[in-house]
N, C-alpha and C. Protein backbone atom coordinates (compact mmCIF):
# COMPACT_ATOMS: atom_id res chain seq x y z
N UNK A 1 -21.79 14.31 4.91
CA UNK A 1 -20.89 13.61 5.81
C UNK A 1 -19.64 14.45 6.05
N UNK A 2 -19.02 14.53 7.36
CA UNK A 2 -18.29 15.06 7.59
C UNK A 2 -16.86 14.27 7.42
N UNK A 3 -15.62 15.06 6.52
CA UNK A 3 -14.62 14.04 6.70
C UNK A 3 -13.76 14.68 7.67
N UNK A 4 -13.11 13.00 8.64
CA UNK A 4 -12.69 13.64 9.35
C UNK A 4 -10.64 12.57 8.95
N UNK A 5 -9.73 13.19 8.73
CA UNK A 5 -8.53 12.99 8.73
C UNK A 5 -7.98 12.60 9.86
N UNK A 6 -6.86 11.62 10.45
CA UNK A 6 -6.18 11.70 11.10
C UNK A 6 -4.63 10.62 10.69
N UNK A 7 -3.43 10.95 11.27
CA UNK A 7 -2.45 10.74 10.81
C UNK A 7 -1.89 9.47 11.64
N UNK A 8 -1.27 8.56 10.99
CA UNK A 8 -0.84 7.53 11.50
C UNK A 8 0.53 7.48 10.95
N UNK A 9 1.54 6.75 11.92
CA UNK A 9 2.61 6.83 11.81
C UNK A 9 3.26 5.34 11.37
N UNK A 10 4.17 5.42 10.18
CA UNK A 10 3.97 4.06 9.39
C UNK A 10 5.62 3.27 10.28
N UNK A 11 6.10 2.21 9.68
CA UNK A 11 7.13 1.86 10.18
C UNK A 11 8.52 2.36 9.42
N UNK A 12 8.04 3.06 8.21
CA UNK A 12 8.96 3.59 7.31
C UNK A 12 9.06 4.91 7.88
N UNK A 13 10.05 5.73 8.14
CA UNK A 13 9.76 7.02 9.03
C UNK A 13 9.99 8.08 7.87
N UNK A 14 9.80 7.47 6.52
CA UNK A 14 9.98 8.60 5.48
C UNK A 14 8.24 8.90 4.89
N UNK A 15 7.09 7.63 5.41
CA UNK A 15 5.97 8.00 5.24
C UNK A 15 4.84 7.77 5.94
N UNK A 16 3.80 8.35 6.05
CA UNK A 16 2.91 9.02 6.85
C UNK A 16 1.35 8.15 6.22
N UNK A 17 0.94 7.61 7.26
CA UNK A 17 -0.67 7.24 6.70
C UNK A 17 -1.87 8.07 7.35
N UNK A 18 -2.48 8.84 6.34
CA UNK A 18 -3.62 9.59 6.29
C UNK A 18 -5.07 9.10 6.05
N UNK A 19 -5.53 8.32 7.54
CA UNK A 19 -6.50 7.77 7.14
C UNK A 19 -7.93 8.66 7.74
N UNK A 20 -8.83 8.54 6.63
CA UNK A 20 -9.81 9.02 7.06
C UNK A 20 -11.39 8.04 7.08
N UNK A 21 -12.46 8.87 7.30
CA UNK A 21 -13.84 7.96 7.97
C UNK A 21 -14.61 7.51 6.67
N UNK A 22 -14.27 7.31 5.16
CA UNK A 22 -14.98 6.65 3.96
C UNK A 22 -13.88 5.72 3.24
N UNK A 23 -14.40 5.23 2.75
CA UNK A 23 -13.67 4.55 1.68
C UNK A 23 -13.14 4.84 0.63
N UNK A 24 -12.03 4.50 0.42
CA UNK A 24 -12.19 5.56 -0.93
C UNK A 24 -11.48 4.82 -2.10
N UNK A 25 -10.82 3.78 -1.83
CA UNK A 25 -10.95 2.82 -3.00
C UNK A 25 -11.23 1.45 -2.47
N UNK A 26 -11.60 0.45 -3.60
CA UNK A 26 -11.41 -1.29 -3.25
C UNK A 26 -10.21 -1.64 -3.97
N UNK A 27 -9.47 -2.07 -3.06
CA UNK A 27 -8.14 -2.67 -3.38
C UNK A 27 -7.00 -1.51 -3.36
N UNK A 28 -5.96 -1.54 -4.26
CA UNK A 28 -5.49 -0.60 -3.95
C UNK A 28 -4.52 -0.02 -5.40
N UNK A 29 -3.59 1.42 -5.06
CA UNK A 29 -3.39 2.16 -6.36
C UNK A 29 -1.70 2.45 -5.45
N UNK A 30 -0.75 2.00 -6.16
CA UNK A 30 0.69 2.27 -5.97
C UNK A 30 1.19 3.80 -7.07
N UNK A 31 1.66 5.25 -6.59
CA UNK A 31 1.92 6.39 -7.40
C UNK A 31 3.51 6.68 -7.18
N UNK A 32 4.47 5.71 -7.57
CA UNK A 32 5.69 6.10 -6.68
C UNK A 32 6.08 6.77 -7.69
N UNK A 33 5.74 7.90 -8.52
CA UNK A 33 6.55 8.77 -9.10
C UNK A 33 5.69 9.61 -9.47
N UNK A 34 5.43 10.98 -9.80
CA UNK A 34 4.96 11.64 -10.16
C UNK A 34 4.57 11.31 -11.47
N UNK A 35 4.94 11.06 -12.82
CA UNK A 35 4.93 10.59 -13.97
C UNK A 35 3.44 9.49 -13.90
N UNK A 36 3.66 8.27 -12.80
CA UNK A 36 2.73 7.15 -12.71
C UNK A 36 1.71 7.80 -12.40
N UNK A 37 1.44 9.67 -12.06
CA UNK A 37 0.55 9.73 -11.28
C UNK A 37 -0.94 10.13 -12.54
N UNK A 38 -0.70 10.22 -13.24
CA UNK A 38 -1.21 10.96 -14.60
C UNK A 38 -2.67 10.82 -14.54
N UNK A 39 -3.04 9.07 -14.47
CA UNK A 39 -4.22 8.40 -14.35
C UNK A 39 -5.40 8.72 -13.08
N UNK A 40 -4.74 9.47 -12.18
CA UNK A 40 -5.08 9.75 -11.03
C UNK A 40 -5.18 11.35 -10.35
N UNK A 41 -6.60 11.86 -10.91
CA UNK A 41 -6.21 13.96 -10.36
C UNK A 41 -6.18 13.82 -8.49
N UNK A 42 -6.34 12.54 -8.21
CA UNK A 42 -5.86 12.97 -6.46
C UNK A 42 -4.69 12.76 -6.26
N UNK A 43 -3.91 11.53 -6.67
CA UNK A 43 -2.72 12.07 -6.87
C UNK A 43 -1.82 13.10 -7.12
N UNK A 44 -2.15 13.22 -8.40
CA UNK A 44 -1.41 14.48 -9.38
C UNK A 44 -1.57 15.27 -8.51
N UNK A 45 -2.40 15.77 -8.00
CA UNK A 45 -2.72 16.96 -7.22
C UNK A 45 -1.45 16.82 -5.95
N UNK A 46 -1.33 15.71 -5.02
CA UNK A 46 -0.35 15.68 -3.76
C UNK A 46 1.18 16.10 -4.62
N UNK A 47 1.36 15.69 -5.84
CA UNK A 47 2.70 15.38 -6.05
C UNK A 47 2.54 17.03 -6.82
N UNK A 48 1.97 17.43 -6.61
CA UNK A 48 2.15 19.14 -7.38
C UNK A 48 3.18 19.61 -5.82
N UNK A 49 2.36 19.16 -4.59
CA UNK A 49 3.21 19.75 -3.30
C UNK A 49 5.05 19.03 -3.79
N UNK A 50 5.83 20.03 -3.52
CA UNK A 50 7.25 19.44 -3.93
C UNK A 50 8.00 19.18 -3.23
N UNK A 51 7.17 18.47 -1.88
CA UNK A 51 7.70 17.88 -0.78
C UNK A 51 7.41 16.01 -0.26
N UNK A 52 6.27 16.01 -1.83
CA UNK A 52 5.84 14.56 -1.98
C UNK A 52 6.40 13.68 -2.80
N UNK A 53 6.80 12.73 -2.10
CA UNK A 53 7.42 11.63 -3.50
C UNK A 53 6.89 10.52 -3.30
N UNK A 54 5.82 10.04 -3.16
CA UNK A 54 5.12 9.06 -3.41
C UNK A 54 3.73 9.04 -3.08
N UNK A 55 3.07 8.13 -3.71
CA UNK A 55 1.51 8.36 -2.92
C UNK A 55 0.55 7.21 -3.11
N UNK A 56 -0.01 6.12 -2.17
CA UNK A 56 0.18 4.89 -2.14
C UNK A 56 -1.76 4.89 -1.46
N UNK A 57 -2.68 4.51 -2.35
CA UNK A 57 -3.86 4.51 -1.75
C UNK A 57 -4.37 3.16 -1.67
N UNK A 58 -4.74 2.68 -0.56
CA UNK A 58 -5.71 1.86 -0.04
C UNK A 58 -7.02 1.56 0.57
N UNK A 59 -8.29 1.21 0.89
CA UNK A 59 -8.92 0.93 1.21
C UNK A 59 -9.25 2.85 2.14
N UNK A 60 -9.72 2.96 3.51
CA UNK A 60 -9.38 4.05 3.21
C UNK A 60 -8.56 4.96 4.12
N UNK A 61 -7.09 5.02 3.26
CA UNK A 61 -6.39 5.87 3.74
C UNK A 61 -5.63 5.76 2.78
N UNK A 62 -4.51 7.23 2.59
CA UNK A 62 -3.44 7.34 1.97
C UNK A 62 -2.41 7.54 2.54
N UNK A 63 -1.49 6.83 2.13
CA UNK A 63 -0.23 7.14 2.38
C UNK A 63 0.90 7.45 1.99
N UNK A 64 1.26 8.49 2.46
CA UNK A 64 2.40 9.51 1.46
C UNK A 64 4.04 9.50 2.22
N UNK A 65 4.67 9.50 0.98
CA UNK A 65 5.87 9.39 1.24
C UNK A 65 6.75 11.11 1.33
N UNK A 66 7.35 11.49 2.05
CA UNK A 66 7.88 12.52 2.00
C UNK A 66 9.42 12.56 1.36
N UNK A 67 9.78 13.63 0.82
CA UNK A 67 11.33 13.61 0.49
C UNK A 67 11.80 14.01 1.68
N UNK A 68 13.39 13.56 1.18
CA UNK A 68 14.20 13.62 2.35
C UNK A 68 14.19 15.24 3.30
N UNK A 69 14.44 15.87 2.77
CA UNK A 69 14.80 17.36 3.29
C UNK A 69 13.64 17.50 4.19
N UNK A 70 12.09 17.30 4.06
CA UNK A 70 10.74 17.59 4.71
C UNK A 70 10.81 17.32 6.20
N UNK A 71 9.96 17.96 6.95
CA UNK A 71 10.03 17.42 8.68
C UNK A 71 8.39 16.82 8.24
N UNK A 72 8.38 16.16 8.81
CA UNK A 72 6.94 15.90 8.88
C UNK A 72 6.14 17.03 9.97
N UNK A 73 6.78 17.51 10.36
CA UNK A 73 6.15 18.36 11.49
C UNK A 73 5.77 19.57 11.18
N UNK A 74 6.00 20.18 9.95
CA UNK A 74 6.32 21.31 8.95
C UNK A 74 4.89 21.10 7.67
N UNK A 75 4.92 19.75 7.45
CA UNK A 75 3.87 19.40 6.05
C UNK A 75 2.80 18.43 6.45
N UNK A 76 2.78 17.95 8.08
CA UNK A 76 1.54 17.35 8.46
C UNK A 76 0.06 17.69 8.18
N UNK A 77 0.47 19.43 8.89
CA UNK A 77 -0.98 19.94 9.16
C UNK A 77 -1.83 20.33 7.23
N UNK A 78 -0.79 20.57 6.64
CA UNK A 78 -0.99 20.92 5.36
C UNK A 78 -0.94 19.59 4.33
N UNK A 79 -0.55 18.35 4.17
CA UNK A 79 -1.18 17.04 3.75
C UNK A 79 -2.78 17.12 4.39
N UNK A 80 -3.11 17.23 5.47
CA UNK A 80 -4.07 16.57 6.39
C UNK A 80 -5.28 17.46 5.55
N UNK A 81 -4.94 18.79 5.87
CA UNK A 81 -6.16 19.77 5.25
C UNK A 81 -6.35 19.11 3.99
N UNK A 82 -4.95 19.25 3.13
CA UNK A 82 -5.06 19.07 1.62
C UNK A 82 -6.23 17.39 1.33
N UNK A 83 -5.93 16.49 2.61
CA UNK A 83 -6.60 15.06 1.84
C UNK A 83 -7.75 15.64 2.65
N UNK A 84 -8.63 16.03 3.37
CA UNK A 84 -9.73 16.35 3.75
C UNK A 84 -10.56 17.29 2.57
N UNK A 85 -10.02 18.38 2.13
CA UNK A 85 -10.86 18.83 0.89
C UNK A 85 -10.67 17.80 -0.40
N UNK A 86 -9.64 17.11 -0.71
CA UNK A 86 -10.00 15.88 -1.71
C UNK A 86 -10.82 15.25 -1.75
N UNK A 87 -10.95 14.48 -0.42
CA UNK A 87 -12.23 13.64 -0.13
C UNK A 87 -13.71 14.11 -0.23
N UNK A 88 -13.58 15.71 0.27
CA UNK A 88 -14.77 16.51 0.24
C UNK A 88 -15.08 16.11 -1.26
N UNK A 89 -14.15 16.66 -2.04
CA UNK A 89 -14.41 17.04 -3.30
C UNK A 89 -14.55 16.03 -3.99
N UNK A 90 -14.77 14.86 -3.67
CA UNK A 90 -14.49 13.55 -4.21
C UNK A 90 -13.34 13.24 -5.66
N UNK A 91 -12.36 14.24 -5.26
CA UNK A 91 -11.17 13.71 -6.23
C UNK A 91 -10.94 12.41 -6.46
N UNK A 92 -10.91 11.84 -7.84
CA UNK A 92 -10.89 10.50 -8.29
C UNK A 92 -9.64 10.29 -8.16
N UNK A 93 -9.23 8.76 -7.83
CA UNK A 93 -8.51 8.09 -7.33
C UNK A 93 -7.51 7.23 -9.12
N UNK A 94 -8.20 7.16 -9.32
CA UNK A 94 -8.21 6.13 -10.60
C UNK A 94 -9.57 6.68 -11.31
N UNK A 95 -9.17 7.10 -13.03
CA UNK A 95 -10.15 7.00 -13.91
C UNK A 95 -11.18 6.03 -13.67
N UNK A 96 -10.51 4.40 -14.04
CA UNK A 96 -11.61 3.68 -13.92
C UNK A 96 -11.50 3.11 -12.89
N UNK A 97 -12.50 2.64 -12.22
CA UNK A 97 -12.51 1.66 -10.66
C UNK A 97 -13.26 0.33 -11.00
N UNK A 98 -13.28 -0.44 -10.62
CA UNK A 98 -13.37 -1.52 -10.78
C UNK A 98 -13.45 -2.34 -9.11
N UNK A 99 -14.64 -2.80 -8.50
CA UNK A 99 -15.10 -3.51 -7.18
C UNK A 99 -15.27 -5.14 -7.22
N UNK A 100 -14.90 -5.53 -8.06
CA UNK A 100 -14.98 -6.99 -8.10
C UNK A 100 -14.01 -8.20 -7.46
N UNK A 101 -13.90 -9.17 -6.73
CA UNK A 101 -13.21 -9.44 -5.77
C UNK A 101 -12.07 -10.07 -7.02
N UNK A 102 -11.09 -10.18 -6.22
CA UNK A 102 -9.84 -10.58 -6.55
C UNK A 102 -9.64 -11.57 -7.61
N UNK A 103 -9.39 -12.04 -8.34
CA UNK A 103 -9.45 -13.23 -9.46
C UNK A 103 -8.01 -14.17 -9.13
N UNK A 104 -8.16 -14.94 -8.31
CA UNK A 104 -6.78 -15.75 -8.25
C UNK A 104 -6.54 -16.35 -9.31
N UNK A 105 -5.15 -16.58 -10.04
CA UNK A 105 -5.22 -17.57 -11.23
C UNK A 105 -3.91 -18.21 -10.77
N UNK A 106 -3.56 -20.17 -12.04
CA UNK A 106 -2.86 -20.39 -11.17
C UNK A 106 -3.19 -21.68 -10.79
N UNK A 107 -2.21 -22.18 -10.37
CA UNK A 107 -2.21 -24.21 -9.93
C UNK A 107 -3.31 -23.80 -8.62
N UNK A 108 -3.91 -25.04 -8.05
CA UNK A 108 -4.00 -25.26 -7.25
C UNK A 108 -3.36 -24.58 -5.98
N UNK A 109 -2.18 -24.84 -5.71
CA UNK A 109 -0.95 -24.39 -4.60
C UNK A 109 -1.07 -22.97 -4.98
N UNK A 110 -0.91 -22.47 -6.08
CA UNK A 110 -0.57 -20.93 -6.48
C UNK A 110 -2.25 -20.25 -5.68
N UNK A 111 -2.91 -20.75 -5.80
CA UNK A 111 -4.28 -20.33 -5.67
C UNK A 111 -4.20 -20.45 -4.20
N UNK A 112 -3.86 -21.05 -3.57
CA UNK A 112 -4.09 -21.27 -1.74
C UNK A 112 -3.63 -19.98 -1.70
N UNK A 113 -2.13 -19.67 -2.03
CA UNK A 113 -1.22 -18.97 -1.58
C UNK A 113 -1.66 -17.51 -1.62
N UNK A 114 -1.80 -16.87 -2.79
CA UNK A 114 -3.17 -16.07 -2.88
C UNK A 114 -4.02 -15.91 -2.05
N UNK A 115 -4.78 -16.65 -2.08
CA UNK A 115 -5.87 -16.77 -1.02
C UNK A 115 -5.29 -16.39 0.39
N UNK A 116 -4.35 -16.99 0.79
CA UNK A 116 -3.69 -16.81 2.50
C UNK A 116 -2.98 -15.43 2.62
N UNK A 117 -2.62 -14.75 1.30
CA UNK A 117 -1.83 -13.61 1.24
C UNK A 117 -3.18 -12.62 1.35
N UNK A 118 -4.00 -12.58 0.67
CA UNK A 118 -5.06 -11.51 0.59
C UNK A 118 -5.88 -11.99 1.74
N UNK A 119 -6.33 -12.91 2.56
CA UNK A 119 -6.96 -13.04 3.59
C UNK A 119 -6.46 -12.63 5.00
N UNK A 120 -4.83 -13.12 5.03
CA UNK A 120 -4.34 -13.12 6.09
C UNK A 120 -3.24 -12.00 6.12
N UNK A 121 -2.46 -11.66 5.22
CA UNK A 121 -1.05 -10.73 5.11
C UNK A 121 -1.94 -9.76 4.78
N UNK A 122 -2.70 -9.34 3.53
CA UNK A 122 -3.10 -7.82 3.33
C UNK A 122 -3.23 -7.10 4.11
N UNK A 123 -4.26 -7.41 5.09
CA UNK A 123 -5.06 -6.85 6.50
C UNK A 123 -3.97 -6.10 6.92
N UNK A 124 -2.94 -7.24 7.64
CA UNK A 124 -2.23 -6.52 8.39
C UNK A 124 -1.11 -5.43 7.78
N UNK A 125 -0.54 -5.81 6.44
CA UNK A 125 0.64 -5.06 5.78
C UNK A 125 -0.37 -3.37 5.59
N UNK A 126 -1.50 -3.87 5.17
CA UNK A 126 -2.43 -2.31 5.19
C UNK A 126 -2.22 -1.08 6.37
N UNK A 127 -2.72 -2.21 7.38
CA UNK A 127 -2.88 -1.27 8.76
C UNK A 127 -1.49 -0.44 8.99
N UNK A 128 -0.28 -1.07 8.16
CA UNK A 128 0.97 -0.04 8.31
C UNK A 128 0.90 0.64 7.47
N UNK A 129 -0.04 1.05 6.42
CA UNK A 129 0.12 2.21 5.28
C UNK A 129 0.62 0.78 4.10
N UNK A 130 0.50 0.01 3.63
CA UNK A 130 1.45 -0.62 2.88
C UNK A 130 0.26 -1.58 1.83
N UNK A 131 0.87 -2.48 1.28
CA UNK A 131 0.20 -3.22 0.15
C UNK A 131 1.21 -4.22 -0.34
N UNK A 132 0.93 -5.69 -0.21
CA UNK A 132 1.47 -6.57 -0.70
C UNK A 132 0.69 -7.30 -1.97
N UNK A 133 1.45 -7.56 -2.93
CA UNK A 133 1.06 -8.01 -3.93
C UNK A 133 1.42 -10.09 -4.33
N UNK A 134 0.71 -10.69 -4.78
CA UNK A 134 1.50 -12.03 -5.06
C UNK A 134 2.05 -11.84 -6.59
N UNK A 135 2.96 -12.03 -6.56
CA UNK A 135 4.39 -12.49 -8.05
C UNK A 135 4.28 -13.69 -8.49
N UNK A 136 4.39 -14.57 -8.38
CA UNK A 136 5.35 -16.02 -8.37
C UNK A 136 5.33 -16.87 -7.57
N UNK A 137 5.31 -18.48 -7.85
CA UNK A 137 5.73 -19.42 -6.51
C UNK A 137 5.93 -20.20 -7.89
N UNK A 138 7.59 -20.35 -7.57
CA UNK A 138 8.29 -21.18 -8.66
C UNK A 138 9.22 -22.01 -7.35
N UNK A 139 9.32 -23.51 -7.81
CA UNK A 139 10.36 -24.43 -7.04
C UNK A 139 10.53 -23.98 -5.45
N UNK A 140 9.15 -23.96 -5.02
CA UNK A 140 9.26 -23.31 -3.39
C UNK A 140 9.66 -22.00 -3.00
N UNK A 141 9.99 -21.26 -3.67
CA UNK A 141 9.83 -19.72 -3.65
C UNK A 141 8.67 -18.83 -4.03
N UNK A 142 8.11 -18.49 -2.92
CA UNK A 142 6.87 -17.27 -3.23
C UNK A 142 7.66 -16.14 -3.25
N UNK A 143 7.38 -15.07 -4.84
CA UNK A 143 7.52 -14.08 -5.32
C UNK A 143 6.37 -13.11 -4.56
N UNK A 144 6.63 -12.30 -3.86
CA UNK A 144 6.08 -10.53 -3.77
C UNK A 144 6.02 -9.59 -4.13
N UNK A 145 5.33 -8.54 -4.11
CA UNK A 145 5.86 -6.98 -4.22
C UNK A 145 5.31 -6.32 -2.92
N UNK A 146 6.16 -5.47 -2.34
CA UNK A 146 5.84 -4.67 -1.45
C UNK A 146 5.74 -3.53 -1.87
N UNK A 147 4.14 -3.05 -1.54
CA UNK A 147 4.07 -1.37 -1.90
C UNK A 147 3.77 -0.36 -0.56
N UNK A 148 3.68 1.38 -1.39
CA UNK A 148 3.44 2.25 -0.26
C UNK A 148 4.23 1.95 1.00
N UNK A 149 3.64 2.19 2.09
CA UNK A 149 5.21 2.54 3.24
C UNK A 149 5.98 1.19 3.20
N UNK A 150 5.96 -0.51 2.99
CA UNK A 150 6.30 -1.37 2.93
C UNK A 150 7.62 -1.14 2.19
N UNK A 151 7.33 -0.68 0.57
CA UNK A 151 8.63 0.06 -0.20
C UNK A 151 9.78 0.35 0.00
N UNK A 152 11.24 -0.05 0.62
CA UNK A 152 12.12 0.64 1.04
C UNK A 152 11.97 0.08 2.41
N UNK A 153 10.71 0.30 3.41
CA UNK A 153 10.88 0.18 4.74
C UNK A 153 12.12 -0.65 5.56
N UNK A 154 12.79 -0.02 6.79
CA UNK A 154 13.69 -1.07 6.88
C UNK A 154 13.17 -2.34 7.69
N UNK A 155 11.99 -2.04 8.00
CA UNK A 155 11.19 -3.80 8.90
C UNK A 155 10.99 -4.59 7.95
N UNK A 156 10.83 -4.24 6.67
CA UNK A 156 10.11 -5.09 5.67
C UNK A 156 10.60 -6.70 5.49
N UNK A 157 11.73 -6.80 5.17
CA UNK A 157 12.33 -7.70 5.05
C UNK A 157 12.29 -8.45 6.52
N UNK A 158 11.94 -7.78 7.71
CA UNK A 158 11.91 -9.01 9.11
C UNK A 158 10.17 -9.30 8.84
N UNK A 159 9.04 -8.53 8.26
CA UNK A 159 7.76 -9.02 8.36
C UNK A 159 8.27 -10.11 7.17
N UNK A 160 8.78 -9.76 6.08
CA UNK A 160 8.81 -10.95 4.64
C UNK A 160 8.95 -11.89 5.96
N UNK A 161 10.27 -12.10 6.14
CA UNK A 161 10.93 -13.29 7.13
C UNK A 161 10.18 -13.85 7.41
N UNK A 162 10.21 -13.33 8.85
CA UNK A 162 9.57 -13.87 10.21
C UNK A 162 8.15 -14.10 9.86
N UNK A 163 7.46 -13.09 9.31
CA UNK A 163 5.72 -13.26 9.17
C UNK A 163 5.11 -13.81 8.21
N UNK A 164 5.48 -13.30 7.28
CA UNK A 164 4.79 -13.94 5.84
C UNK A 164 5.84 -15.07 5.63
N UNK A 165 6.90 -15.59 5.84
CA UNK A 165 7.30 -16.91 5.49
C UNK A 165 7.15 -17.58 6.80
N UNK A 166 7.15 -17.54 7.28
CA UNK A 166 6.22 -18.64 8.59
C UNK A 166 5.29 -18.96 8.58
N UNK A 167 3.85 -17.66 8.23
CA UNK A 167 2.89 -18.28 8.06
C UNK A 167 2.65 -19.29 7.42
N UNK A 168 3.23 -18.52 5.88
CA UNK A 168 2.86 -19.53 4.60
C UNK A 168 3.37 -20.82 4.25
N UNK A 169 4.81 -20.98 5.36
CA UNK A 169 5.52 -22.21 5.74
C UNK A 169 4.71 -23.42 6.41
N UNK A 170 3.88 -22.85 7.42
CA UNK A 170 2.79 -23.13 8.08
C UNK A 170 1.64 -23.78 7.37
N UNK A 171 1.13 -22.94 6.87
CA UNK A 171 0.05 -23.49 5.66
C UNK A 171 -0.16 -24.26 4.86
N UNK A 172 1.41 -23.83 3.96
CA UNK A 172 1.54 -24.47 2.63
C UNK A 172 2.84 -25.44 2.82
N UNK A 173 3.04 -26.12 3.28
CA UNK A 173 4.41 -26.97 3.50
C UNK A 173 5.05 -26.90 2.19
N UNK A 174 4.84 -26.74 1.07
CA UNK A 174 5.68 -26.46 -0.12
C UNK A 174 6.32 -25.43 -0.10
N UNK A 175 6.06 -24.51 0.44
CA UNK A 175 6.37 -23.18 0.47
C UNK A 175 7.90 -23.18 0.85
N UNK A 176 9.25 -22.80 0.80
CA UNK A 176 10.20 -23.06 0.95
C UNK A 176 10.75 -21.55 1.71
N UNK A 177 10.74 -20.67 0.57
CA UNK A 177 11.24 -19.12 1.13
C UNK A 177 10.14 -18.07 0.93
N UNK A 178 10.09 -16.81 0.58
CA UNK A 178 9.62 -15.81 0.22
C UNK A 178 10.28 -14.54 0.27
N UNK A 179 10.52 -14.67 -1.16
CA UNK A 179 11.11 -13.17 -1.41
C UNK A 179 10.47 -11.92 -1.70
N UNK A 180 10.67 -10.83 -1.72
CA UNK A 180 10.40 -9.56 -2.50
C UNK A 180 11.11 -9.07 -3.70
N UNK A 181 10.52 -8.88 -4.72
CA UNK A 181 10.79 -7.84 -5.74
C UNK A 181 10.75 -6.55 -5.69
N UNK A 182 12.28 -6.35 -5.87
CA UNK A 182 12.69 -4.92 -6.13
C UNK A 182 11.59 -4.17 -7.26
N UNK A 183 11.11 -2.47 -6.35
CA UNK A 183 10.77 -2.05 -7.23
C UNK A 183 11.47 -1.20 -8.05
């Protein structure tokens, strides 16, 4: 099979989604530091380049965060090659992998919420390079984490808003706010 790379442009303008034509994990792997990357030789490998500071894999594409000083216009063509021979080479993502669907745990309500976050929010927070996680739903507050380009992004907080607390306002009439956790 031939892999073929191409670059997508996230809403965070500090990172870049590199998606290509396989899969290459189920679910997903957050690397925001070099240190976290240990467990992972496709990682380790991007963050050897010393123009990478993060590296955020999903379903299949990666998405990498650049440091400040980098043009993207300078380290495009050279990410792109670099994740095309990874994939060749089938560089592991994660030691162990694990394909089994999601395990909601959790009240009743906690369990919808889940459910509406991974059915309905994942999809789309993905397609920007990103990864939302469920935290918490204590006294009408749903807890998040936003990963990969989501991280930092400055839209993030208008999708929390506007998107994911409307929906889930929508849905779940208990639902009161929805925050994010700082990473």
């Amino acid at each position: 099979m031939t892999i073929n790379v191409y670059t997508e442009q996230t809403p965070n303008p500090a990172t870049m989604k590199f998606m290509v034509n396989k899969l290459l994990i189920n679910g997903s792997e957050d690397f925001a530091t070099k240190e976290s990357a240990e467990q992972s030789p496709f990682a380790k490998e991007l963050f050897k380049f010393n123009f990478v500071n993060g590296v955020f894999f999903a379903s299949n594409f990666v998405t990498i965060t650049k440091t400040e000083d980098a043009e993207w216009a300078d380290i495009e063509p050279i990410l792109k090659e670099f994740v095309k021979g990874a994939v060749e080479s089938e560089y592991k993502i994660k030691e162990v992998t694990s394909d089994e669907a999601p395990a909601f745990e959790g009240t009743d309500l906690e369990i919808k919420i889940q459910q509406i976050l991974h059915d309905y929010v994942r999809p789309a927070v993905e397609q920007d390079g990103g990864a939302i996680s469920y935290k918490s739903f204590d006294e009408g507050i749903v807890t998040v984490e936003l990963r990969g380009s989501c991280s930092g992004c400055p839209s993030s907080t208008i999708t929390l808003k506007s998107g994911i607390q409307n929906l889930l306002q929508r849905m779940v009439p208990e639902v009161k706010e929805v925050v994010s956790e700082a990473l």
